[in-house]
C-alpha atoms as a PDB file:
ATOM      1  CA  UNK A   1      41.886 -85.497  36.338  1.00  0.00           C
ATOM      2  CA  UNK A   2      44.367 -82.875  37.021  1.00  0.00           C
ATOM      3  CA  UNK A   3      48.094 -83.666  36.008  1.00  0.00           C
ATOM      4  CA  UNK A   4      49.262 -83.130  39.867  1.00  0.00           C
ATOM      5  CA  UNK A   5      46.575 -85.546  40.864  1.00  0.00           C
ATOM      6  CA  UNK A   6      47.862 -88.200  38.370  1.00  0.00           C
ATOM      7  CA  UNK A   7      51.291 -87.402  39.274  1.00  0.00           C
ATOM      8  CA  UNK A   8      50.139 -87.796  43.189  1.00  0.00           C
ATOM      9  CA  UNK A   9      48.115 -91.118  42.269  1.00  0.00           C
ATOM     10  CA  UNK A  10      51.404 -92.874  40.179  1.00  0.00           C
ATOM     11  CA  UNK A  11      53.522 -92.052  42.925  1.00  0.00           C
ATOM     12  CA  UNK A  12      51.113 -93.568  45.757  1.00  0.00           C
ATOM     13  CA  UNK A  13      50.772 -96.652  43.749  1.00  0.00           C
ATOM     14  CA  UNK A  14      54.789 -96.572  42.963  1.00  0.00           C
ATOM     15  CA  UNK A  15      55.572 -96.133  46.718  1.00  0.00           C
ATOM     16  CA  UNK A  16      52.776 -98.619  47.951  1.00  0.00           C
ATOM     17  CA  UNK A  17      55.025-101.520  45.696  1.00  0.00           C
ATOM     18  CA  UNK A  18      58.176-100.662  47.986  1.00  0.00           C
ATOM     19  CA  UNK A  19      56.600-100.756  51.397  1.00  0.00           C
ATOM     20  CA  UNK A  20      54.718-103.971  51.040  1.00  0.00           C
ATOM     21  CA  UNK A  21      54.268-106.541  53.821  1.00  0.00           C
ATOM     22  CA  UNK A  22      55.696-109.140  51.491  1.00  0.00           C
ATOM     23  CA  UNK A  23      59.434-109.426  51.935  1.00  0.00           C
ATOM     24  CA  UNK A  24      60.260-107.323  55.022  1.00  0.00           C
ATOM     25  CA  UNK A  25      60.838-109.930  57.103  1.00  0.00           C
ATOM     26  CA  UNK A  26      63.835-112.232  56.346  1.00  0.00           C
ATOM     27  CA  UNK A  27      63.543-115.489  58.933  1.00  0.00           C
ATOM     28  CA  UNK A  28      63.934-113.176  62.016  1.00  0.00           C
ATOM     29  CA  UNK A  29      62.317-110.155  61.023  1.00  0.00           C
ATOM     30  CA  UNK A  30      65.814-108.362  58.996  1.00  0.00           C
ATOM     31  CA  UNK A  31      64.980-106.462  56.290  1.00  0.00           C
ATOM     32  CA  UNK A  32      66.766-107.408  52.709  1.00  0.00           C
ATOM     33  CA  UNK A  33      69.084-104.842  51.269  1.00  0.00           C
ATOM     34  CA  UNK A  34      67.040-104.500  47.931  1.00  0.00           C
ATOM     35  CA  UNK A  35      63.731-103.839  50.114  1.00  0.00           C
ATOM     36  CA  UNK A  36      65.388-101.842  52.435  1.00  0.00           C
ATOM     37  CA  UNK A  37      66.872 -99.472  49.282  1.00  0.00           C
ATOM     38  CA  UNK A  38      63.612 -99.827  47.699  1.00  0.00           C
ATOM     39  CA  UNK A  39      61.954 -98.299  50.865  1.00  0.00           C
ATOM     40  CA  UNK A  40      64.467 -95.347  51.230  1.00  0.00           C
ATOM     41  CA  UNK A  41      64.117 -94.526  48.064  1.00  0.00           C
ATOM     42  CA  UNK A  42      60.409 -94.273  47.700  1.00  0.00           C
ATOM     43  CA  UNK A  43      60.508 -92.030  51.462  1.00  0.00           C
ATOM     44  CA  UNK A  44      62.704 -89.625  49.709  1.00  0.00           C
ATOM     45  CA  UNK A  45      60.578 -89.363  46.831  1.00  0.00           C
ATOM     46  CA  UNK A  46      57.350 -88.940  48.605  1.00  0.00           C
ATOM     47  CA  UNK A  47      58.948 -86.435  51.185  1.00  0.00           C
ATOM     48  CA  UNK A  48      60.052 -84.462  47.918  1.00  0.00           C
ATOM     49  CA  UNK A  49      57.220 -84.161  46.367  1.00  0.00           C
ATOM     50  CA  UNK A  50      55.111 -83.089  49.809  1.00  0.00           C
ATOM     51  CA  UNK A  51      52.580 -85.949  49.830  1.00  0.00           C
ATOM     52  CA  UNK A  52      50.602 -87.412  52.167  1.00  0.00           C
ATOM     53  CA  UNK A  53      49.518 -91.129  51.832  1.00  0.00           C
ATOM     54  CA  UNK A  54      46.087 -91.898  53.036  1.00  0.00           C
ATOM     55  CA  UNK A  55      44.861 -93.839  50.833  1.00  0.00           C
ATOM     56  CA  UNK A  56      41.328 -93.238  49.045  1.00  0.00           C
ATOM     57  CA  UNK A  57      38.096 -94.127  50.976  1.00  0.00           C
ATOM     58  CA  UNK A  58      39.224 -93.458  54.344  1.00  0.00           C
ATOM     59  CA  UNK A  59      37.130 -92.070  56.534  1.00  0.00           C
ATOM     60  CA  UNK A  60      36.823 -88.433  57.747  1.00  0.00           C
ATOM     61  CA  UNK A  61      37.283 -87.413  61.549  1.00  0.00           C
ATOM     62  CA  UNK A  62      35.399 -86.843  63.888  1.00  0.00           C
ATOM     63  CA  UNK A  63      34.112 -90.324  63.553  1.00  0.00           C
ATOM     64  CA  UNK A  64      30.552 -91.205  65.249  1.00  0.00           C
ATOM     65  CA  UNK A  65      30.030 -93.245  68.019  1.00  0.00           C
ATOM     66  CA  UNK A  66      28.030 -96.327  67.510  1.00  0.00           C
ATOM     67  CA  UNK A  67      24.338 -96.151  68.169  1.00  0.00           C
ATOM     68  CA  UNK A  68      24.186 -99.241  69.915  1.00  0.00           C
ATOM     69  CA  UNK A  69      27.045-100.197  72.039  1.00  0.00           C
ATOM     70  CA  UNK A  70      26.835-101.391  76.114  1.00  0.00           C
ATOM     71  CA  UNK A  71      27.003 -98.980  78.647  1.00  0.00           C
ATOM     72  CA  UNK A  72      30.656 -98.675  80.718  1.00  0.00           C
ATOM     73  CA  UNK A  73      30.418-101.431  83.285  1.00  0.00           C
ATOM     74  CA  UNK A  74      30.063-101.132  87.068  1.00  0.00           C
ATOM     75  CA  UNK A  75      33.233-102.658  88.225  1.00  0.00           C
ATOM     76  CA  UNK A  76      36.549-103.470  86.425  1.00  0.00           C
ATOM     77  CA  UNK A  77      36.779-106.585  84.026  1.00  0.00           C
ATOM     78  CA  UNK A  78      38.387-108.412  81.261  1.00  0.00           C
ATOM     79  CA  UNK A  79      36.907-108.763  77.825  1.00  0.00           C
ATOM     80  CA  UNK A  80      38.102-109.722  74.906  1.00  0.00           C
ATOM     81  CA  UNK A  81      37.771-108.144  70.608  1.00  0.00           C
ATOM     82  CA  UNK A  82      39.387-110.151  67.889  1.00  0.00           C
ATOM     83  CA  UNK A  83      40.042-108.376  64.913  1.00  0.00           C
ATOM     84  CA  UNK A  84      41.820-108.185  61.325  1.00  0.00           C
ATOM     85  CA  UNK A  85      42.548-104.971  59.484  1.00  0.00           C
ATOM     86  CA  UNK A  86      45.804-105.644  57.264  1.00  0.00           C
ATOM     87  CA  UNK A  87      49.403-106.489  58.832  1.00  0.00           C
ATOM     88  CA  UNK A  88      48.754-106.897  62.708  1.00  0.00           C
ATOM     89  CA  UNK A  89      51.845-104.509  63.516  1.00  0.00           C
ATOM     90  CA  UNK A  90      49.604-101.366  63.070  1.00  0.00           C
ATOM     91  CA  UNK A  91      46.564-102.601  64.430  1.00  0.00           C
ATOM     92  CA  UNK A  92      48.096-103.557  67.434  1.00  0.00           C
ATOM     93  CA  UNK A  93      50.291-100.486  67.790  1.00  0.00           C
ATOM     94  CA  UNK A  94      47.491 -98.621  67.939  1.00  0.00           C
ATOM     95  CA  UNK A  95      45.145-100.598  70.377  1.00  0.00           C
ATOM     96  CA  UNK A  96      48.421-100.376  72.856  1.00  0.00           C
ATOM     97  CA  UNK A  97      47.892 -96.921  72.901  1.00  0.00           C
ATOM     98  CA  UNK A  98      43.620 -96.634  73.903  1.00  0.00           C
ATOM     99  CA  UNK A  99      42.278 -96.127  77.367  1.00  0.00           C
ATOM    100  CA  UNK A 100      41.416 -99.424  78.643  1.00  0.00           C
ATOM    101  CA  UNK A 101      42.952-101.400  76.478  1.00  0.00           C
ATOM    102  CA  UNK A 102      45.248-103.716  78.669  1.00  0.00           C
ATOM    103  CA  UNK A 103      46.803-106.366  76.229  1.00  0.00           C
ATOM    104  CA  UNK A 104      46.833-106.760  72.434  1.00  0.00           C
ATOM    105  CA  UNK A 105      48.410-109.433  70.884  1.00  0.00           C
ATOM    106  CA  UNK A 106      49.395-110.142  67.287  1.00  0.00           C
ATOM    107  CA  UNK A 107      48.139-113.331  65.437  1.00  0.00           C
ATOM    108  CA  UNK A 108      46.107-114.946  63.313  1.00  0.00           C
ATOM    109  CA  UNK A 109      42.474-115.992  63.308  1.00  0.00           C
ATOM    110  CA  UNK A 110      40.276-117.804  60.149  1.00  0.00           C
ATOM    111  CA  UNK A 111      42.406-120.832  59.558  1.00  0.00           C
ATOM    112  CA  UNK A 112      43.757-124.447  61.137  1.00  0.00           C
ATOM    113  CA  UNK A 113      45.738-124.411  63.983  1.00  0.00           C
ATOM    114  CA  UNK A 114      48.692-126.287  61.873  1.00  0.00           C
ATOM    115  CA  UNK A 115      48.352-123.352  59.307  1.00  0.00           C
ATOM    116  CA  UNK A 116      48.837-120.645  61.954  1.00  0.00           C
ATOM    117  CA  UNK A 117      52.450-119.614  61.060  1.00  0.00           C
ATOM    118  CA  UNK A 118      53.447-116.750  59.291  1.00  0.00           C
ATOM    119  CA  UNK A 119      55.524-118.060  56.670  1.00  0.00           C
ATOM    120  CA  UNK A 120      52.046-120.059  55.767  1.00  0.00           C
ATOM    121  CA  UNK A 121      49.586-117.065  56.393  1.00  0.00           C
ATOM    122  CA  UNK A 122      51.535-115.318  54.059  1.00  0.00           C
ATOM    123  CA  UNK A 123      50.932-117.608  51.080  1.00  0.00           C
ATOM    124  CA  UNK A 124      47.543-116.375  51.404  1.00  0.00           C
ATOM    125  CA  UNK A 125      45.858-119.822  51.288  1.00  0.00           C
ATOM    126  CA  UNK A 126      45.533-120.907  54.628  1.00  0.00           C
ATOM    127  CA  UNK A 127      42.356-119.021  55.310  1.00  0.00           C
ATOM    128  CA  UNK A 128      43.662-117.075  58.175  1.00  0.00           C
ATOM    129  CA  UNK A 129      43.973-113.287  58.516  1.00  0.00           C
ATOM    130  CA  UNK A 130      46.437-111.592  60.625  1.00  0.00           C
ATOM    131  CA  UNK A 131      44.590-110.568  63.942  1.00  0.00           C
ATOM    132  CA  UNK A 132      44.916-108.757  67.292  1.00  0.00           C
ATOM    133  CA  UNK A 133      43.529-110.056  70.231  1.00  0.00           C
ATOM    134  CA  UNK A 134      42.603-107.025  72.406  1.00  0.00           C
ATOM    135  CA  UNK A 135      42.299-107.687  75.953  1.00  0.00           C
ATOM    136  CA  UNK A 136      40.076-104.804  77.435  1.00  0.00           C
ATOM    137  CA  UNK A 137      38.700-103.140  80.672  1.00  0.00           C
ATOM    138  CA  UNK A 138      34.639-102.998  80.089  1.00  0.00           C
ATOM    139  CA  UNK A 139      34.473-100.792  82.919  1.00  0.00           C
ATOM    140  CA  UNK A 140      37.147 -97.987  81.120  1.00  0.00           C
ATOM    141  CA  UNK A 141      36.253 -98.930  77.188  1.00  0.00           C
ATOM    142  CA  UNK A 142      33.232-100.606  75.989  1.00  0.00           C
ATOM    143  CA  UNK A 143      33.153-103.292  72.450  1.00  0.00           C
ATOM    144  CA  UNK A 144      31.357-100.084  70.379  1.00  0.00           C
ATOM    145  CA  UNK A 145      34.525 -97.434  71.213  1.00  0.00           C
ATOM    146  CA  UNK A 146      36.952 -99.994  70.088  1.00  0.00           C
ATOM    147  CA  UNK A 147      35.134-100.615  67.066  1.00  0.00           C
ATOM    148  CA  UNK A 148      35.084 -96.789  66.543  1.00  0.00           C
ATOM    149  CA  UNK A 149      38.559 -96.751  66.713  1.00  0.00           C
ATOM    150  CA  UNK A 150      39.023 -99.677  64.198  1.00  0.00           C
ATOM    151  CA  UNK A 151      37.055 -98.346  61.733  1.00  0.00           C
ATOM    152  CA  UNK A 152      38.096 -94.767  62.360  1.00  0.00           C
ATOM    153  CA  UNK A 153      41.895 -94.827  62.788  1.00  0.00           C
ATOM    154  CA  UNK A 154      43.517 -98.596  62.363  1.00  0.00           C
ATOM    155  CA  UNK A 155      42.738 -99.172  58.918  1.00  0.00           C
ATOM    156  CA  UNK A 156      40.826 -98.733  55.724  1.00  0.00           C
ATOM    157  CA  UNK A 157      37.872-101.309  56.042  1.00  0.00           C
ATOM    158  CA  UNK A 158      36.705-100.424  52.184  1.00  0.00           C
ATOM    159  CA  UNK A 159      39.718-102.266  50.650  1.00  0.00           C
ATOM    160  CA  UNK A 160      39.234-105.839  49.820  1.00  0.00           C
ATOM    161  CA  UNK A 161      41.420-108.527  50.298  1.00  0.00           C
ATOM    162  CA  UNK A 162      44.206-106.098  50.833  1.00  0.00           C
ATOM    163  CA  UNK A 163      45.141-102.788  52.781  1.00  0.00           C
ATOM    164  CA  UNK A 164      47.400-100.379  51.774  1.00  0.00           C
ATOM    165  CA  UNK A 165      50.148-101.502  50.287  1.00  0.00           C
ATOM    166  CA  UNK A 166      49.466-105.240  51.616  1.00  0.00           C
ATOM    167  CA  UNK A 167      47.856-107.462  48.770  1.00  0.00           C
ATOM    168  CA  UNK A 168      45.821-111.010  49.452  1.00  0.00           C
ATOM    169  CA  UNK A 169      43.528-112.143  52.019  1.00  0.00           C
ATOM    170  CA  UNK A 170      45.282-112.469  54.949  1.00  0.00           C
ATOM    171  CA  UNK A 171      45.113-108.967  54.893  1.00  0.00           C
ATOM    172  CA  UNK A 172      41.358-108.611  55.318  1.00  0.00           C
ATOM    173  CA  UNK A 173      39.203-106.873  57.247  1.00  0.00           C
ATOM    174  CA  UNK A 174      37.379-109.138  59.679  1.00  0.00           C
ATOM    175  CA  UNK A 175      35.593-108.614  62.736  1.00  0.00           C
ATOM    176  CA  UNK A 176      35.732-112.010  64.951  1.00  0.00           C
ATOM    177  CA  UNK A 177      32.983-111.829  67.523  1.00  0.00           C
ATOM    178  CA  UNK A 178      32.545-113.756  70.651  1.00  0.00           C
ATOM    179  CA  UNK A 179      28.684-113.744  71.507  1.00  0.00           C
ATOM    180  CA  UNK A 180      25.739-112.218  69.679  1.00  0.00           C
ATOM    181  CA  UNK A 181      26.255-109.452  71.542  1.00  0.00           C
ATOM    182  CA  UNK A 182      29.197-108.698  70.086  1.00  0.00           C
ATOM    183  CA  UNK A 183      27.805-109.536  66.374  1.00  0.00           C
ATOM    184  CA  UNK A 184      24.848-107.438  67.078  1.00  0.00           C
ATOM    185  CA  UNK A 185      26.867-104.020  67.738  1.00  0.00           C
ATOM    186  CA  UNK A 186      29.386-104.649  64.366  1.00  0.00           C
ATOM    187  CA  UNK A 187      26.465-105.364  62.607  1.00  0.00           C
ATOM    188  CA  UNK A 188      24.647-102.514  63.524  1.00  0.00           C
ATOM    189  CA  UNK A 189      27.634-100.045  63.445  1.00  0.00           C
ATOM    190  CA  UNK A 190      28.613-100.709  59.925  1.00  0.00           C
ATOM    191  CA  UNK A 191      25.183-100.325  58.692  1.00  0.00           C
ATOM    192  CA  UNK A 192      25.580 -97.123  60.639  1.00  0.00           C
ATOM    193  CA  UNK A 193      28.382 -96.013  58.854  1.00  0.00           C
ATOM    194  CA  UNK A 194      26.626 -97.324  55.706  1.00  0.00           C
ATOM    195  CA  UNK A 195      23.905 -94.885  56.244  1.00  0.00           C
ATOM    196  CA  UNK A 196      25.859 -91.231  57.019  1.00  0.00           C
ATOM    197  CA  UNK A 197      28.313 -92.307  54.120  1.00  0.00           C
ATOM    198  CA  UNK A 198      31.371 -92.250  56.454  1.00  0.00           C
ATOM    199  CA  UNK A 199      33.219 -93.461  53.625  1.00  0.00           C
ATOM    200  CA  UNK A 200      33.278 -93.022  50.531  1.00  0.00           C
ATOM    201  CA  UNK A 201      33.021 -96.516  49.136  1.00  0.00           C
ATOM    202  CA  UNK A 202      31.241 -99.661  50.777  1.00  0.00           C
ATOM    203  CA  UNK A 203      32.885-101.151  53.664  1.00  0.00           C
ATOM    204  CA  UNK A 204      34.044-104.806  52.711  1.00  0.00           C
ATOM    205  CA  UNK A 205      34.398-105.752  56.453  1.00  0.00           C
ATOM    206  CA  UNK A 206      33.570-109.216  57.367  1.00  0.00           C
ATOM    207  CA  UNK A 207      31.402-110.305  60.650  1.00  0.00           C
ATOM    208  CA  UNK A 208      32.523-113.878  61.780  1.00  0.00           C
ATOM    209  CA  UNK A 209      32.412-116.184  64.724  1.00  0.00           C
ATOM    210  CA  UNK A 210      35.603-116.797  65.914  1.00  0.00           C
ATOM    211  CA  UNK A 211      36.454-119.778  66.057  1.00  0.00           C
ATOM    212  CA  UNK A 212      40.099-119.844  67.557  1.00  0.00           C
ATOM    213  CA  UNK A 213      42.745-116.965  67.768  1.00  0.00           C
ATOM    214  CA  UNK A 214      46.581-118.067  67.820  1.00  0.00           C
ATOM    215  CA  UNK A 215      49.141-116.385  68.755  1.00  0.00           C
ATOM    216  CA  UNK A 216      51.733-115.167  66.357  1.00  0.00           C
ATOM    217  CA  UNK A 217      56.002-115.962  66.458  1.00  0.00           C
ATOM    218  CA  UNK A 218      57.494-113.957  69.390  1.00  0.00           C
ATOM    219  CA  UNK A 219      58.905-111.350  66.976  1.00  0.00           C
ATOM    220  CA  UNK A 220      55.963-109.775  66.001  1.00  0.00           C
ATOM    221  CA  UNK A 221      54.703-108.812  69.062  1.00  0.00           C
ATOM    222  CA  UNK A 222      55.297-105.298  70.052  1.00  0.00           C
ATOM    223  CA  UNK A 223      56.935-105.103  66.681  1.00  0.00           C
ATOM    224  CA  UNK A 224      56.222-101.257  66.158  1.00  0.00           C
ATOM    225  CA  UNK A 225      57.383-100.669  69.903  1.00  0.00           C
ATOM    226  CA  UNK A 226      60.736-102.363  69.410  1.00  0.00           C
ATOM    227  CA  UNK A 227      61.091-101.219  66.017  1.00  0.00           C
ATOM    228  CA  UNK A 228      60.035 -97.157  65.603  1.00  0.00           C
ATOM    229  CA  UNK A 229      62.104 -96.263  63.075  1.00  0.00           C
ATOM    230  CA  UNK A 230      61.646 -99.448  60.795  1.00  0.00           C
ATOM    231  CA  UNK A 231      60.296 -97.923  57.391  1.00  0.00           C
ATOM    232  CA  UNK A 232      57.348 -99.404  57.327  1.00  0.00           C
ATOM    233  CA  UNK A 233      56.537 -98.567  60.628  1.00  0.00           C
ATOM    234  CA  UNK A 234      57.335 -95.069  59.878  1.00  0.00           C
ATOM    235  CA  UNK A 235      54.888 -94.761  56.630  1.00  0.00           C
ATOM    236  CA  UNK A 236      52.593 -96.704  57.893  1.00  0.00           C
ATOM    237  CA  UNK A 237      51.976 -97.574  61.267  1.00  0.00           C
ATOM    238  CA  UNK A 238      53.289 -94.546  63.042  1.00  0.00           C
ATOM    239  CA  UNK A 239      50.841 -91.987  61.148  1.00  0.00           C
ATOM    240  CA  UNK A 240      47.997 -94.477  62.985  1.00  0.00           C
ATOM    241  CA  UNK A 241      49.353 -93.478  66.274  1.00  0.00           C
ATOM    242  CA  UNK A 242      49.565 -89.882  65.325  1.00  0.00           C
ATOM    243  CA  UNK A 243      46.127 -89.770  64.605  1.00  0.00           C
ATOM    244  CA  UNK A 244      44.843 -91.454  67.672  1.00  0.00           C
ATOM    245  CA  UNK A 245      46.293 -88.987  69.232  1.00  0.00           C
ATOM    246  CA  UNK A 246      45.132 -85.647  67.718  1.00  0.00           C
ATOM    247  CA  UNK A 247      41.245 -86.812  66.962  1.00  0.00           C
ATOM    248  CA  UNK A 248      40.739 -88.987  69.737  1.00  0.00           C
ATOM    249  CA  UNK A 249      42.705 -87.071  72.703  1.00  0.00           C
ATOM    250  CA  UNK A 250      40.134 -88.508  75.532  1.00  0.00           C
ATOM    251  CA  UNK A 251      40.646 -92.218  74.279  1.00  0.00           C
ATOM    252  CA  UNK A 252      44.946 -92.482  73.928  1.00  0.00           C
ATOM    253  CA  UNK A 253      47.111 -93.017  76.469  1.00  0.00           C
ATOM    254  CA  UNK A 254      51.234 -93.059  76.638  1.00  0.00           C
ATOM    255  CA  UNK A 255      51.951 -97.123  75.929  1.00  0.00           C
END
């Protein structure tokens, strides 16, 4: 390996330890002054060094629709996708932002009701993942194009147990369907993405029945919304929205 590309590599991993999930929220949602210095310093030092952090196995755009997926519907509706791709500020700042889309909601999904907190999800143990309940239009977006857009733009799903800088399993990638229908299209799409080799390493996502989705504290929702220039909003959510934007023009929308 090239010394630039260890050089780029060390600092990814280096700057991926200062904007953890872990830590940067303090009761309600502050940021600690060590984090916070920890955070400005690693932004300088990637911004001087040029680099661009997408981390390794992501896919490349344009991404393909899914072979099977249900047809727009004849008249307006309300549907529902559950689904877990690291911390639910990203994943839900982008949803906010696709055609159709007309609610998403941060949570958690996996676990007991009397473990669905975030000061327990965070201890990794309680079984539960941080979620976003997306409430949708079938008749504007259908189950498949969200799924495209989850795989494609909202996170990484070859990373296990983790994404990004965000380390244990409440930071997994899980798809929570509703009905077989539902099952049947992830199922079918990832195998699809197995086959064309849309990433470059196996996709760890997990199909499950959902079971129960709970809200999360009042402070997390619209947390990338209310909170734009936050750090880690700015490495890592807001580059989400960017992109949803410049590959998949037809599907965004202004929040």
């Amino acid at each position: 390996m090239a010394p630039r590309a260890q050089r780029a590599i060390f600092t990814v991993h280096l700057i991926e330890g200062v904007f953890s999930h872990r830590g940067k929220i303090d009761g309600a949602k502050m940021f600690s002054t060590m984090k916070l210095a920890g955070w400005v310093v690693g932004f300088a030092c990637a911004c001087a060094l040029g680099l661009w952090l997408v981390p390794s196995g992501r896919a490349a755009a344009p991404f393909p629709n899914p072979a099977l997926d249900d047809p727009l519907a004849d008249k307006p509706g309300q549907a529902t996708a559950v689904l877990a791709g690291g911390c639910f500020w990203g994943v839900e700042a982008v949803f906010e932002h696709v055609k159709g889309v007309t609610n998403a909601v941060s949570g958690y999904s996996g676990g007991p009701a009397r473990s669905a907190s975030y000061e327990l999800v965070e201890s990794g143990s309680t079984g539960h993942a941080e979620t976003v309940q997306i409430t949708f239009d079938p008749s504007q977006v259908s189950y498949g194009t969200l799924l495209r857009i989850f795989f494609g733009v909202a996170h990484n799903p070859t990373e296990l147990n983790r994404q990004g800088p965000d380390i244990g399993p409440q930071y997994r990638s899980v798809i929570f369907y509703a009905n077989p229908r539902q099952q049947m299209i992830a199922e079918r799409y990832i195998a699809q993405l197995g086959e064309v080799r849309q990433f470059s390493r196996p996709i760890v996502t997990q199909v499950v029945p959902l079971t129960a989705f709970y809200p999360a504290e009042a402070y997390h929702q619209d947390y990338a919304f209310h909170h734009p220039t936050a750090p880690y909003i700015v490495i890592n959510d807001r580059p989400k929205v960017y992109e949803l934007k410049r590959e998949y023009a037809d599907l965004y929308r202004d929040r």
